[in-house]
PDB file of N, CA and C in Angstrom:
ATOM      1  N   UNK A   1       0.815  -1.188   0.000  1.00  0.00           N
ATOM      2  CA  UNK A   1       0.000   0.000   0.000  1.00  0.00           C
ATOM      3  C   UNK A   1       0.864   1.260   0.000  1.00  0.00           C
ATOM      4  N   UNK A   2       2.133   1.309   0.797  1.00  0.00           N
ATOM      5  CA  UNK A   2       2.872   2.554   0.391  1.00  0.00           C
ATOM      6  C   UNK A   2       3.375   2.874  -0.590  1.00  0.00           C
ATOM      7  N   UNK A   3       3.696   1.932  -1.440  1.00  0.00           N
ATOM      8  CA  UNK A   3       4.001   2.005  -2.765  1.00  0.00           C
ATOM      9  C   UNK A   3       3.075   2.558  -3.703  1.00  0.00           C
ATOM     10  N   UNK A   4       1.841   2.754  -3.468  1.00  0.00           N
ATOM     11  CA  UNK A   4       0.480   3.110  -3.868  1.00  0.00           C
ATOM     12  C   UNK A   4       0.012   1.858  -5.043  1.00  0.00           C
ATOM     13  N   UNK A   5       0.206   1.084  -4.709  1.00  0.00           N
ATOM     14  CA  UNK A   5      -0.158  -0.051  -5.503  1.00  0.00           C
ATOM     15  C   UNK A   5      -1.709  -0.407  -5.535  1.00  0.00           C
ATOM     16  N   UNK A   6      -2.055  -0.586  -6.208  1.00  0.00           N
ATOM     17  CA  UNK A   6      -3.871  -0.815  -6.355  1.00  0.00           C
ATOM     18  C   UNK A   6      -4.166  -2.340  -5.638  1.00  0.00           C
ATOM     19  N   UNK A   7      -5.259  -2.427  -5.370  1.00  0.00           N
ATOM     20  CA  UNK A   7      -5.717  -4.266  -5.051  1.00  0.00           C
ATOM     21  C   UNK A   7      -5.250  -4.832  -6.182  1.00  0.00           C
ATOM     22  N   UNK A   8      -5.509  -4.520  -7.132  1.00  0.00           N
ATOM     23  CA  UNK A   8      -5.164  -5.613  -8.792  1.00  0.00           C
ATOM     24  C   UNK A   8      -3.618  -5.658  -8.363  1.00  0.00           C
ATOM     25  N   UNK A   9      -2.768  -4.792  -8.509  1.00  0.00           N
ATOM     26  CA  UNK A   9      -1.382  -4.653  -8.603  1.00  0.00           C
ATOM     27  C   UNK A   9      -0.614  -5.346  -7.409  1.00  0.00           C
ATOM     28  N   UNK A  10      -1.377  -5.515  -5.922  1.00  0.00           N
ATOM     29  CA  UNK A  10      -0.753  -6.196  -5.542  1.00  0.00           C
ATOM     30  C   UNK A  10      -1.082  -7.852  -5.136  1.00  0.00           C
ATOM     31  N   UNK A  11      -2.035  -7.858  -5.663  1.00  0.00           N
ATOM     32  CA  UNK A  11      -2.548  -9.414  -6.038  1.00  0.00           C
ATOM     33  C   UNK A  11      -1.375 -10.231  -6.739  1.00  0.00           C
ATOM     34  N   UNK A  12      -1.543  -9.575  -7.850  1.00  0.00           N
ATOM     35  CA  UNK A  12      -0.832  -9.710  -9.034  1.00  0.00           C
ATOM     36  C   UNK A  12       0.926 -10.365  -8.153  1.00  0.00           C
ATOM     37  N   UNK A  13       1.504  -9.408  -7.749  1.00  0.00           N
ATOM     38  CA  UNK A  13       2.727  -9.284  -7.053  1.00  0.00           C
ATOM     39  C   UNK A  13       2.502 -10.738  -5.923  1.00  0.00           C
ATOM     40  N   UNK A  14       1.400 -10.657  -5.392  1.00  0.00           N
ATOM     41  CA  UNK A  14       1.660 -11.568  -4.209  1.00  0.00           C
ATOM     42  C   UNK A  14       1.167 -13.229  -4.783  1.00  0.00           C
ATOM     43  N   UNK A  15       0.520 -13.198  -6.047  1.00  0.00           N
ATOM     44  CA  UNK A  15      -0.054 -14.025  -6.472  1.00  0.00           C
ATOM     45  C   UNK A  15      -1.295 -15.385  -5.564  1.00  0.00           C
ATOM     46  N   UNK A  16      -1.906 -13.757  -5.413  1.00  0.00           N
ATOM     47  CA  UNK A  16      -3.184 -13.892  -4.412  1.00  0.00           C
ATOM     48  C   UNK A  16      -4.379 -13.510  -5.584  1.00  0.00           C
ATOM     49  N   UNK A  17      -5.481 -13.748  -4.959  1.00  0.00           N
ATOM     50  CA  UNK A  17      -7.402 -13.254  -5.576  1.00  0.00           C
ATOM     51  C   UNK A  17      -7.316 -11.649  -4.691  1.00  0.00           C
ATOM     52  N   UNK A  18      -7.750 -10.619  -5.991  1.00  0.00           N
ATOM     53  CA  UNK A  18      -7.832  -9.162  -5.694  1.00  0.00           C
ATOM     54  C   UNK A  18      -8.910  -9.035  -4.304  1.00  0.00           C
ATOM     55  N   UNK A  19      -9.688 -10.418  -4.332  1.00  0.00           N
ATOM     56  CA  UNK A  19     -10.704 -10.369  -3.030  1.00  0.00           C
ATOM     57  C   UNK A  19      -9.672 -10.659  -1.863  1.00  0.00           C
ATOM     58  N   UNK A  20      -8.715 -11.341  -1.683  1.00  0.00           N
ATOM     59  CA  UNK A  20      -8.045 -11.851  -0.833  1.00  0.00           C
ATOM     60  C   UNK A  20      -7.639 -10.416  -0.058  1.00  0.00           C
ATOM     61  N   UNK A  21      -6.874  -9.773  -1.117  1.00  0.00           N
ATOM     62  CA  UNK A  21      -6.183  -8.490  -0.550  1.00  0.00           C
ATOM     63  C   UNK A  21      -7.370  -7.510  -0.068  1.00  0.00           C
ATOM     64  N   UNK A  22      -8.508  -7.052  -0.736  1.00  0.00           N
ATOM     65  CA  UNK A  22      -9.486  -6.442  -0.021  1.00  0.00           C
ATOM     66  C   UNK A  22      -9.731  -6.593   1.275  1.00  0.00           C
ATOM     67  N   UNK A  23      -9.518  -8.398   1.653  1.00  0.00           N
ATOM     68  CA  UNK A  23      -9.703  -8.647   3.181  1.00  0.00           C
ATOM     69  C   UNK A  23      -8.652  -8.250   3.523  1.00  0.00           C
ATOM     70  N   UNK A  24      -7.743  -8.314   3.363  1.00  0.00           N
ATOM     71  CA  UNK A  24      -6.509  -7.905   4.525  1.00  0.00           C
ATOM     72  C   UNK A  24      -6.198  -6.429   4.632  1.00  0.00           C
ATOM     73  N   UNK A  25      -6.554  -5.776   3.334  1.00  0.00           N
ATOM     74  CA  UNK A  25      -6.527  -3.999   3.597  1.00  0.00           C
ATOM     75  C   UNK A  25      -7.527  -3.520   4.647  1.00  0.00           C
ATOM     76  N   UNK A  26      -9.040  -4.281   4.415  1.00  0.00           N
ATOM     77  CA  UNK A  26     -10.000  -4.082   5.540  1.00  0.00           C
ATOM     78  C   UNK A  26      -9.326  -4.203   6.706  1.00  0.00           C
ATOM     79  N   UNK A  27      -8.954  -5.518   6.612  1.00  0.00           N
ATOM     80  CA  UNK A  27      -8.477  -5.752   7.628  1.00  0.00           C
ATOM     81  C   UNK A  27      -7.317  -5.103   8.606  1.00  0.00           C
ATOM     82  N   UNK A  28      -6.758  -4.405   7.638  1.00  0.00           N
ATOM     83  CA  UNK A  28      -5.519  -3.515   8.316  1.00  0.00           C
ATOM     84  C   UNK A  28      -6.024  -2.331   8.870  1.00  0.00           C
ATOM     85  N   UNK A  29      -6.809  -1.727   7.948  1.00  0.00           N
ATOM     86  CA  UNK A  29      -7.955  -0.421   8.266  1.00  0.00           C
ATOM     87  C   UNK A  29      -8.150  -0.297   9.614  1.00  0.00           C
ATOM     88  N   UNK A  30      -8.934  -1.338   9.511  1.00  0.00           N
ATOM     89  CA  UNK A  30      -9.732  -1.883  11.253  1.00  0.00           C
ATOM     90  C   UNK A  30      -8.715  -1.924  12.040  1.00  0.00           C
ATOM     91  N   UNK A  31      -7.817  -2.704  12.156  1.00  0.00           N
ATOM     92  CA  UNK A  31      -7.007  -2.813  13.270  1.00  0.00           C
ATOM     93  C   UNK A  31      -5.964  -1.625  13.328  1.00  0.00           C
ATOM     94  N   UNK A  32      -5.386  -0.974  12.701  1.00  0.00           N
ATOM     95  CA  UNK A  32      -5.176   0.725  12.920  1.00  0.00           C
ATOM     96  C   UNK A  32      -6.054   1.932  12.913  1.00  0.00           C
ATOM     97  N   UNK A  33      -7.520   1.685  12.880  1.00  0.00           N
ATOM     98  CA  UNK A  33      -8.498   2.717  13.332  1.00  0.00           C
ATOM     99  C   UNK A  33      -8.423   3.505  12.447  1.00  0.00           C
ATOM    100  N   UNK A  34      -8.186   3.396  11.312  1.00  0.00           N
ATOM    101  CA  UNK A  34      -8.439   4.547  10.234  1.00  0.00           C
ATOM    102  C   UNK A  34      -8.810   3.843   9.219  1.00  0.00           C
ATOM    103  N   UNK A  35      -9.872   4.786   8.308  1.00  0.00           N
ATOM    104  CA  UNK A  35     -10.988   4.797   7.264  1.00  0.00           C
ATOM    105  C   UNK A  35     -10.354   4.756   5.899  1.00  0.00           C
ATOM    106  N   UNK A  36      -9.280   5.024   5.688  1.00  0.00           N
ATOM    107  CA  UNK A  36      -8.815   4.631   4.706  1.00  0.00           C
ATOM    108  C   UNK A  36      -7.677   4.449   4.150  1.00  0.00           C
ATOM    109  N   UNK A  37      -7.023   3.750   3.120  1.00  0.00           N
ATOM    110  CA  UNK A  37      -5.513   3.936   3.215  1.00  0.00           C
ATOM    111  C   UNK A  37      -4.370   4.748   2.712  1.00  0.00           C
ATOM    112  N   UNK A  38      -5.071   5.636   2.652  1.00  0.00           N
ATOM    113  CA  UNK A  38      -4.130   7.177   2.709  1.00  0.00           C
ATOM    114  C   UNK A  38      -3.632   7.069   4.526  1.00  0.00           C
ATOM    115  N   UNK A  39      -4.681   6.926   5.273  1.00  0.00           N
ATOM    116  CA  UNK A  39      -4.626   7.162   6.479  1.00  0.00           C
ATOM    117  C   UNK A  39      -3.564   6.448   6.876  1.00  0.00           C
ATOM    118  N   UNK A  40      -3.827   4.807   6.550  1.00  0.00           N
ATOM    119  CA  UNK A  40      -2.914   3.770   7.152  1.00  0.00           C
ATOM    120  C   UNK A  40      -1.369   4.269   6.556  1.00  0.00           C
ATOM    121  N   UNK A  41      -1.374   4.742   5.623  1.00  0.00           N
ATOM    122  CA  UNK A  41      -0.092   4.831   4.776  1.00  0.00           C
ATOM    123  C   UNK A  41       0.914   6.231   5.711  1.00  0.00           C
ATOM    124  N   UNK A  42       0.498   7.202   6.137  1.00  0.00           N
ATOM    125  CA  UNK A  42       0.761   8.431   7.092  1.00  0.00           C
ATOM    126  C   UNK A  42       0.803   7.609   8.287  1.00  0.00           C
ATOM    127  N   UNK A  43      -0.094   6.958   9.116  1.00  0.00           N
ATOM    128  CA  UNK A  43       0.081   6.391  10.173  1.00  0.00           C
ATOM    129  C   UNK A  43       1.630   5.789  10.285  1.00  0.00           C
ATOM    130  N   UNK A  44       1.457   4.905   9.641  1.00  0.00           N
ATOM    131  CA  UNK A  44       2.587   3.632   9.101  1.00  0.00           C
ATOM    132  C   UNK A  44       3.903   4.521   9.016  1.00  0.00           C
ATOM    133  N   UNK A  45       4.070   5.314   8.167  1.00  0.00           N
ATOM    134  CA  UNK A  45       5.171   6.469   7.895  1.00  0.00           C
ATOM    135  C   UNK A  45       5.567   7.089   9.559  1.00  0.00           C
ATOM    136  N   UNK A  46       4.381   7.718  10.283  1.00  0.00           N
ATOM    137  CA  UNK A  46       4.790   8.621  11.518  1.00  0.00           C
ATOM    138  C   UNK A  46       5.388   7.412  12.750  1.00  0.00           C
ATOM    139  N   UNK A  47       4.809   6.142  12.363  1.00  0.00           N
ATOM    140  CA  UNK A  47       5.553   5.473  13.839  1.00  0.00           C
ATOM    141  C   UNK A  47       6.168   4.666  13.105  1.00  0.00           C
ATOM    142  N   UNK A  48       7.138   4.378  12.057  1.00  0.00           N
ATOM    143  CA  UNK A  48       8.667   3.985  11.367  1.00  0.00           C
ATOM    144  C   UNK A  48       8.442   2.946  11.204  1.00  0.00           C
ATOM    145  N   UNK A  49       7.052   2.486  10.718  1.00  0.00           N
ATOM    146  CA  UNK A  49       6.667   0.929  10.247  1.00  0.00           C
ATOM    147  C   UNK A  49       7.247   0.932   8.581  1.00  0.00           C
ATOM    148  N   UNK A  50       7.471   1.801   8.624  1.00  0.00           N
ATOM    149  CA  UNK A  50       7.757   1.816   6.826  1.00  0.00           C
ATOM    150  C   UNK A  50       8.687   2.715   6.832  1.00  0.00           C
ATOM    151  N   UNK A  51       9.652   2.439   5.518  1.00  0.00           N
ATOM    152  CA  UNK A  51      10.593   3.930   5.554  1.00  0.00           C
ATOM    153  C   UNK A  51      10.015   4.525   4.092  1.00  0.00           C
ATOM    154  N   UNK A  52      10.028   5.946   4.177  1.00  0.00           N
ATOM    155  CA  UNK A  52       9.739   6.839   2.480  1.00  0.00           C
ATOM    156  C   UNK A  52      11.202   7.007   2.083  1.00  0.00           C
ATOM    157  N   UNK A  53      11.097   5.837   0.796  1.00  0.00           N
ATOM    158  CA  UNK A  53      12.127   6.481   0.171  1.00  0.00           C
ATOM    159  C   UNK A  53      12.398   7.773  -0.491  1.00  0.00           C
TER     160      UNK A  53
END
């Protein structure tokens, strides 16, 4: 998702069903309390779960 990769694009990559990844983005949503993944992606960035290249 920081990569800004779409559901198709990272299906594709993980060689998963675009439904598969829908559950686990929900799923990430939910369990970091934010509505969408712009949100998760800033979250993720401010506490060094991810680095911006």
């Amino acid at each position: 998702m920081t990569d800004g990769r779409s559901n198709r694009g990272i299906s594709e990559d993980l060689y998963i069903s675009e439904k598969t990844v829908k559950n686990h983005v929900s799923n990430i949503l939910q369990k970091m309390n934010v509505n969408d993944r712009t949100q998760a992606v800033v979250t993720a960035i401010k506490n060094g779960w991810v680095l911006v290249r």
